[in-house]
PDB file of N, CA and C in Angstrom:
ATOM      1  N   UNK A   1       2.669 -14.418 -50.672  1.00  0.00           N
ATOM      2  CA  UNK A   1       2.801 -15.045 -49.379  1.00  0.00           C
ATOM      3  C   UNK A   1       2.000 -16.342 -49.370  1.00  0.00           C
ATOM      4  N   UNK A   2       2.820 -17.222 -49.128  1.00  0.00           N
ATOM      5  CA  UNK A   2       1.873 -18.400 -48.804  1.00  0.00           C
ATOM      6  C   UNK A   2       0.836 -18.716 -47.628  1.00  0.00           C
ATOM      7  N   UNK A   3      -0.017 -19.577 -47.292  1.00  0.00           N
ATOM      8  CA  UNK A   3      -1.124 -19.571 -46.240  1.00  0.00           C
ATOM      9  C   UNK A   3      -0.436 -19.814 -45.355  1.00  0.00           C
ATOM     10  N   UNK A   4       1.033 -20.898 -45.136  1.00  0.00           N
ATOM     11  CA  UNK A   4       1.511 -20.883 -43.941  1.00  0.00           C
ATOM     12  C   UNK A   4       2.294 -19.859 -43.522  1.00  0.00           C
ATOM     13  N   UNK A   5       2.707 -19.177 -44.092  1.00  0.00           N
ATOM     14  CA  UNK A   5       3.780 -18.253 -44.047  1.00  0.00           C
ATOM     15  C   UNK A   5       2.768 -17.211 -42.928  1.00  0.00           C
ATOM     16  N   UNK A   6       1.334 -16.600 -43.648  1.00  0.00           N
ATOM     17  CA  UNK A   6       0.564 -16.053 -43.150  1.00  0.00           C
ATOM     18  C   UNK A   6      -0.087 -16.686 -41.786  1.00  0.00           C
ATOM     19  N   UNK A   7      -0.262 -18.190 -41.470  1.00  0.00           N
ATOM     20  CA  UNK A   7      -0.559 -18.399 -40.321  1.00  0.00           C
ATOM     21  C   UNK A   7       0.401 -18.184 -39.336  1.00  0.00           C
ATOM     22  N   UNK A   8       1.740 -18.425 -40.216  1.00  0.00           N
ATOM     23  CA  UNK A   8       2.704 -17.921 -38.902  1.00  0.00           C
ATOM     24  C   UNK A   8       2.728 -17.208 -37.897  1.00  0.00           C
ATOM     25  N   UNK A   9       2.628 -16.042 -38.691  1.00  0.00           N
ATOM     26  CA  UNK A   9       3.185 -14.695 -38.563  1.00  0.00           C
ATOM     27  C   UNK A   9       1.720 -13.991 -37.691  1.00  0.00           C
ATOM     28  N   UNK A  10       0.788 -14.712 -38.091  1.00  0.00           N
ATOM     29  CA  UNK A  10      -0.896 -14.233 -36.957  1.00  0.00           C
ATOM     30  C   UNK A  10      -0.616 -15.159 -35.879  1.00  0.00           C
ATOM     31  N   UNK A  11      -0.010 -16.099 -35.753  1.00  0.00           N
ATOM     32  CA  UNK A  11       0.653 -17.208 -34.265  1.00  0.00           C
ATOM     33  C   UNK A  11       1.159 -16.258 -33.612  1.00  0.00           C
ATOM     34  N   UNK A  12       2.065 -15.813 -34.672  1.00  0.00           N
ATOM     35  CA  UNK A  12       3.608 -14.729 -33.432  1.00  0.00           C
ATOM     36  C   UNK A  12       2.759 -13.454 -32.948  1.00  0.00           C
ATOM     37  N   UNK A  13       2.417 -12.970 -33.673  1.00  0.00           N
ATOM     38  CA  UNK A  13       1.609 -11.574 -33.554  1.00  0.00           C
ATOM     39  C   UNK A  13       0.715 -11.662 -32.233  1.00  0.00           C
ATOM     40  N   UNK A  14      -0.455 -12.934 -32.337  1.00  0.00           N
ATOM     41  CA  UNK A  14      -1.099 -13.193 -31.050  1.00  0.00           C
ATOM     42  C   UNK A  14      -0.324 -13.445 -30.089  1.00  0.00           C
ATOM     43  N   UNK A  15       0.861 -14.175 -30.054  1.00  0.00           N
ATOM     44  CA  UNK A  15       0.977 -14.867 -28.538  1.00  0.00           C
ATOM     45  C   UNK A  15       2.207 -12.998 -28.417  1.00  0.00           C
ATOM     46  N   UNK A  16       2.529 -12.225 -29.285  1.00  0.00           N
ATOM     47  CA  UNK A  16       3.027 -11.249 -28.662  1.00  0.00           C
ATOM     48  C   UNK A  16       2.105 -10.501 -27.975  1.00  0.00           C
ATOM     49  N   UNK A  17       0.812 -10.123 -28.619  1.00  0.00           N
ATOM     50  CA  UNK A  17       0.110  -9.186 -27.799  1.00  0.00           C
ATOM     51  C   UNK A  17      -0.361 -10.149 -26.334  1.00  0.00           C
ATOM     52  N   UNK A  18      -0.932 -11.276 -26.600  1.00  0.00           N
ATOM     53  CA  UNK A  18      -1.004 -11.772 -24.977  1.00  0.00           C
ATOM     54  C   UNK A  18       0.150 -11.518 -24.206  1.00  0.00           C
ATOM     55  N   UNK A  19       1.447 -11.905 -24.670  1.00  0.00           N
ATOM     56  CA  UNK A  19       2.289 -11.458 -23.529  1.00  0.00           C
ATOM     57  C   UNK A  19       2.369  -9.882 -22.989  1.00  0.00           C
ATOM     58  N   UNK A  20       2.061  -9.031 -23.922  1.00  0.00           N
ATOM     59  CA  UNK A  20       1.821  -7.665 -23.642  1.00  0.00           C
ATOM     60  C   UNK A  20       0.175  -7.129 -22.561  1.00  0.00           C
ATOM     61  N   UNK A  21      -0.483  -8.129 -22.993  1.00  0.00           N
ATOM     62  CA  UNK A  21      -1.562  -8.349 -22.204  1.00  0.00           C
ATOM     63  C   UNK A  21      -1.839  -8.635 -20.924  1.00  0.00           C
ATOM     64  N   UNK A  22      -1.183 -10.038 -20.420  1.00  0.00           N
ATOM     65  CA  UNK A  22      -0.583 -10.426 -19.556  1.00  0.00           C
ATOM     66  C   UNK A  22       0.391  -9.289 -18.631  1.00  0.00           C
ATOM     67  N   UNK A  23       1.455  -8.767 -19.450  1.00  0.00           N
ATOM     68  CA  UNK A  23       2.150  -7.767 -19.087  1.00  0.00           C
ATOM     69  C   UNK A  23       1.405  -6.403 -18.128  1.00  0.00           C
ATOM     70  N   UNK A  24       0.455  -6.322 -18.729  1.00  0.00           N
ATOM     71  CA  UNK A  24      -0.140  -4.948 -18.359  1.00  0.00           C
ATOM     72  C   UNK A  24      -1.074  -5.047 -16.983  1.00  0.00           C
ATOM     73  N   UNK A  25      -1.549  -6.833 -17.082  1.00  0.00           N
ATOM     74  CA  UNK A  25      -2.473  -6.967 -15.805  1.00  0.00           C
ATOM     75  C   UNK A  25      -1.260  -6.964 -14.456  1.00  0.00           C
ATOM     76  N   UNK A  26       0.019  -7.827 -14.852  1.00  0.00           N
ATOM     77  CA  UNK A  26       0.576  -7.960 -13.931  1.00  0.00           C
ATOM     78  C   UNK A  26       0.860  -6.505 -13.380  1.00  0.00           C
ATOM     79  N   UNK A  27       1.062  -5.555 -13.932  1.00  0.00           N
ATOM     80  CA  UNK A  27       1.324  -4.089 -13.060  1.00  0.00           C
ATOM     81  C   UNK A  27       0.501  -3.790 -11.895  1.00  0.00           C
ATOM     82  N   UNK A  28      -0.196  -4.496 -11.147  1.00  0.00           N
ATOM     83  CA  UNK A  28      -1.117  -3.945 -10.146  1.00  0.00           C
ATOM     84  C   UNK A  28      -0.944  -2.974  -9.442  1.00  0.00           C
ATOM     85  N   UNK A  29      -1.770  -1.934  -9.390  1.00  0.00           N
ATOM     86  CA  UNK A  29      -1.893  -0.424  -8.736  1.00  0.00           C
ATOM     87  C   UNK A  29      -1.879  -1.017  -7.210  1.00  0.00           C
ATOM     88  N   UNK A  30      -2.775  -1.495  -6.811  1.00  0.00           N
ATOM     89  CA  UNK A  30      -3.571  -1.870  -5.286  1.00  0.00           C
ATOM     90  C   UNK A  30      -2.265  -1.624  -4.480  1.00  0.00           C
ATOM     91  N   UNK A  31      -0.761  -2.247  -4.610  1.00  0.00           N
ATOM     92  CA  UNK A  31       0.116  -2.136  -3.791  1.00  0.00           C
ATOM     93  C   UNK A  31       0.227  -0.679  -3.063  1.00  0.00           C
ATOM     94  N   UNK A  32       0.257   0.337  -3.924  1.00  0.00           N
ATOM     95  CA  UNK A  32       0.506   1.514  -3.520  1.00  0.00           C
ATOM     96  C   UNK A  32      -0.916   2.048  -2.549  1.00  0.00           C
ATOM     97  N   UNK A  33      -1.986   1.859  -3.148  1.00  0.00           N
ATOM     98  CA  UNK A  33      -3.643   1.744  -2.178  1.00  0.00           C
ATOM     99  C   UNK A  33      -3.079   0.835  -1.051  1.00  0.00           C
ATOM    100  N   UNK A  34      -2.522  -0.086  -0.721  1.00  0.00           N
ATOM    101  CA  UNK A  34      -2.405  -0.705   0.165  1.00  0.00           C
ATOM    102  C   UNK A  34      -1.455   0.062   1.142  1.00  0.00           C
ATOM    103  N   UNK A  35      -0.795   0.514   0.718  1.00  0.00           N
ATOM    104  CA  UNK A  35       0.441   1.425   1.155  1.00  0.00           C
ATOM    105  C   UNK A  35      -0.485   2.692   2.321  1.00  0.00           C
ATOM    106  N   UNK A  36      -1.115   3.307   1.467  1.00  0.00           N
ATOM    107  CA  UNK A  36      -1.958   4.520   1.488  1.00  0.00           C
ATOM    108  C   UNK A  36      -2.576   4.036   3.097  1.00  0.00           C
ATOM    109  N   UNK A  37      -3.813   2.868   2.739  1.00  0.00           N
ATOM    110  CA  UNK A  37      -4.506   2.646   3.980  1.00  0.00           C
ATOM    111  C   UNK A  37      -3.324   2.064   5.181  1.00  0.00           C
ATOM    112  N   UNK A  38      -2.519   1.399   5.168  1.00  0.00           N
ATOM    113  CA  UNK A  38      -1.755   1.497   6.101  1.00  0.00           C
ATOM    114  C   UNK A  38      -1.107   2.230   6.499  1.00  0.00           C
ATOM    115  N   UNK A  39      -0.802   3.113   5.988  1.00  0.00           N
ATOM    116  CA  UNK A  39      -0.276   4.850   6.390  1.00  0.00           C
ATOM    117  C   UNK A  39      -1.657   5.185   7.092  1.00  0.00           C
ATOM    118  N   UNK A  40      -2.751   5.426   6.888  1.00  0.00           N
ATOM    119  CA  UNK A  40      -3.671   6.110   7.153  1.00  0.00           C
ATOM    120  C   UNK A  40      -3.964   5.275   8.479  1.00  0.00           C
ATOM    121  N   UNK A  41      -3.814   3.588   8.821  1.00  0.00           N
ATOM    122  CA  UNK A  41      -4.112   3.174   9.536  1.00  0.00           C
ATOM    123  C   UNK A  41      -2.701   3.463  11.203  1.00  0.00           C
ATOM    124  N   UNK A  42      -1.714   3.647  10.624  1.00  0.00           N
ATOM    125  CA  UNK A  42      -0.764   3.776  11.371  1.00  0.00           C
ATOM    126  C   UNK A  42      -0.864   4.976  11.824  1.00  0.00           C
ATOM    127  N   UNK A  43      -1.224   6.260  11.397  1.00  0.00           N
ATOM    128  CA  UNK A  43      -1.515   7.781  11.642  1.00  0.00           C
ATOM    129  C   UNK A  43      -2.603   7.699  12.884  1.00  0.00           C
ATOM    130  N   UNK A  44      -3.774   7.337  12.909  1.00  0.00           N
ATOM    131  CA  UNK A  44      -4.534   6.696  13.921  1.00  0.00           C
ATOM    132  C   UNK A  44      -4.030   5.871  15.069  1.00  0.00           C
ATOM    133  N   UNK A  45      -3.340   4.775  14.728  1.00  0.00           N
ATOM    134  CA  UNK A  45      -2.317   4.321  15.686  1.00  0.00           C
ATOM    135  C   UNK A  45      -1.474   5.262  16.653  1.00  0.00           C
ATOM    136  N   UNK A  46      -1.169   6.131  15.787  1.00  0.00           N
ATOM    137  CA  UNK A  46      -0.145   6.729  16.483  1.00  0.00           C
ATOM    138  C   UNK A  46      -1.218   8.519  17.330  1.00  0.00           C
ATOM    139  N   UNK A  47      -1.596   8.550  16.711  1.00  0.00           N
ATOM    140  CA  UNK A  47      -2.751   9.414  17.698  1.00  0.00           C
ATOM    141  C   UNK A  47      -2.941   9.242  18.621  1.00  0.00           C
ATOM    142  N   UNK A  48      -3.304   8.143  18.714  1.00  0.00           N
ATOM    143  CA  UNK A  48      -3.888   7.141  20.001  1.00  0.00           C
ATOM    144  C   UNK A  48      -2.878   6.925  20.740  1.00  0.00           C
ATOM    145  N   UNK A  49      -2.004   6.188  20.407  1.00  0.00           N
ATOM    146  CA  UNK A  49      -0.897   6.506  21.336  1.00  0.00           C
ATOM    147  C   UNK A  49      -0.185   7.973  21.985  1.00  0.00           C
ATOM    148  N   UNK A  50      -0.367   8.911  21.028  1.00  0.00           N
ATOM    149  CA  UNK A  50       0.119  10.439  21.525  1.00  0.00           C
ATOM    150  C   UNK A  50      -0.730  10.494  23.181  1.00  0.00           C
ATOM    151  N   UNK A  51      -2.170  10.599  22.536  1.00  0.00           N
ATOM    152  CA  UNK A  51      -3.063  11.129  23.650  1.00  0.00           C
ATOM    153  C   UNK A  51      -3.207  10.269  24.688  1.00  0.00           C
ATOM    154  N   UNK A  52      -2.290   9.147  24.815  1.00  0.00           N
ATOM    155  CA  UNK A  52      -2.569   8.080  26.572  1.00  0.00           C
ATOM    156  C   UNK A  52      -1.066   8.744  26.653  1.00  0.00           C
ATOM    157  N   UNK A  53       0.048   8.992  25.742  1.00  0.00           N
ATOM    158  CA  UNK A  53       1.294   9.715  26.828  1.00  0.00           C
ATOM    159  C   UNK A  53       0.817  10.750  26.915  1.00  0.00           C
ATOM    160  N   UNK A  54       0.003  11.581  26.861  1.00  0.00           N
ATOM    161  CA  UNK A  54      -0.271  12.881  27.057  1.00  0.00           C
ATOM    162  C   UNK A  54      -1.159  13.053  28.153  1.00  0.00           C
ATOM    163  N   UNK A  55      -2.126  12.109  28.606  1.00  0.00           N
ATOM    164  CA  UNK A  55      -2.893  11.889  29.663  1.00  0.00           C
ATOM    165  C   UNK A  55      -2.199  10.874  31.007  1.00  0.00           C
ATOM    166  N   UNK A  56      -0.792  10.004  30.323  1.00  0.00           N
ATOM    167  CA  UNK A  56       0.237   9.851  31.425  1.00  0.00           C
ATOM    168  C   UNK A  56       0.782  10.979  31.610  1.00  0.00           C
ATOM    169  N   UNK A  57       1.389  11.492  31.037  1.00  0.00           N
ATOM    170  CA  UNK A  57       2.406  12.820  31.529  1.00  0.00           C
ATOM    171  C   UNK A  57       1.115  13.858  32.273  1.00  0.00           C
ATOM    172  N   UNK A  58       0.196  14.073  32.094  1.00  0.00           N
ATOM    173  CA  UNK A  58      -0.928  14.648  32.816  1.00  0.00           C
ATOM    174  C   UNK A  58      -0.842  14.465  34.425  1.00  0.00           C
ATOM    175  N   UNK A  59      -0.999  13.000  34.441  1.00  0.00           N
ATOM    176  CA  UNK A  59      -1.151  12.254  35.501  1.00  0.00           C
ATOM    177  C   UNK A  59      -0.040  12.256  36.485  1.00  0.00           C
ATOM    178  N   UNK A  60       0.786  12.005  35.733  1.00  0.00           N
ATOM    179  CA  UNK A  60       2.549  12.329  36.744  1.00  0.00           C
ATOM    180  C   UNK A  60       2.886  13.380  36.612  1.00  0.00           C
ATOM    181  N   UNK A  61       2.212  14.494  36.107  1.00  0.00           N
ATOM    182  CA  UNK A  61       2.853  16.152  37.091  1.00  0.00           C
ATOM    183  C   UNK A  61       1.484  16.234  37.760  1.00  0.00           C
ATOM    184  N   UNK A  62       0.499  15.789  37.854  1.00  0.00           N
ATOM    185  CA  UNK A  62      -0.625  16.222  39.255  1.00  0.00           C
ATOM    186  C   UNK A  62       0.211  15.286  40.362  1.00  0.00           C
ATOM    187  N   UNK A  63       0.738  13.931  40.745  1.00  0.00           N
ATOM    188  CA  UNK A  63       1.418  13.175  41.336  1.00  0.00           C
ATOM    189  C   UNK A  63       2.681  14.056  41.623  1.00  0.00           C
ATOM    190  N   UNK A  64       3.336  14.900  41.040  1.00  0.00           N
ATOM    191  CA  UNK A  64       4.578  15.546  41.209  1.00  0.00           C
ATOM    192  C   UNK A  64       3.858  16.911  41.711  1.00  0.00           C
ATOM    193  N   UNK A  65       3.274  17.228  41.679  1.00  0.00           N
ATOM    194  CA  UNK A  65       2.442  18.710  42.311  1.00  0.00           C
ATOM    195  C   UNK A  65       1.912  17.605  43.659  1.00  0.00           C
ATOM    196  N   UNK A  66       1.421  17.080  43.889  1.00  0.00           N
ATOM    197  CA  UNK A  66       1.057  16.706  44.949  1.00  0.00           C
ATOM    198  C   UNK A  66       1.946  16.429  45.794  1.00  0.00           C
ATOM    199  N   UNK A  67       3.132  15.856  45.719  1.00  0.00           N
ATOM    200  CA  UNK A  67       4.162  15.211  46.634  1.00  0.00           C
ATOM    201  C   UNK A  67       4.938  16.447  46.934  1.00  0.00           C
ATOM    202  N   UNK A  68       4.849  17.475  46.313  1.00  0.00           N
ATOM    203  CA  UNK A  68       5.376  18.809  46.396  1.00  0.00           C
ATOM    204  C   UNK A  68       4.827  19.714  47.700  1.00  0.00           C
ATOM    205  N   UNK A  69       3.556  19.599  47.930  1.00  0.00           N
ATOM    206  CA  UNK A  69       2.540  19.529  48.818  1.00  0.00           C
ATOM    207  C   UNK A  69       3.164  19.363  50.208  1.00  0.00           C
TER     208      UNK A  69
END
């Protein structure tokens, strides 16, 4: 093998594993973590909202018991 033949072929070899390198950072996990806390943040959301219709509907059958009166 000649020296260029051999520099070649360590050129191709490197810029393959960087692209494989490159490759592997671009996969980012965080999307799905991001996913997660906004689920978790919307679950809370929606709690909160349950328990003010639940303390309206409270409120309008004491108003409907009263007018009953």
């Amino acid at each position: 093998m000649t020296a260029e033949l051999l520099v070649r072929r360590s050129a191709l070899a490197m810029a393959f594993a960087g692209l494989l390198v490159a490759g592997a950072y671009a996969q980012d996990p965080t999307p799905q973590q991001q996913d997660v806390q906004g689920d978790k943040k919307d679950i809370r959301q929606d709690k909160q909202d349950l328990a003010k219709d639940r303390a309206d509907r409270n409120a309008d059958q004491r108003d409907i018991n009263k007018d009953k009166r």
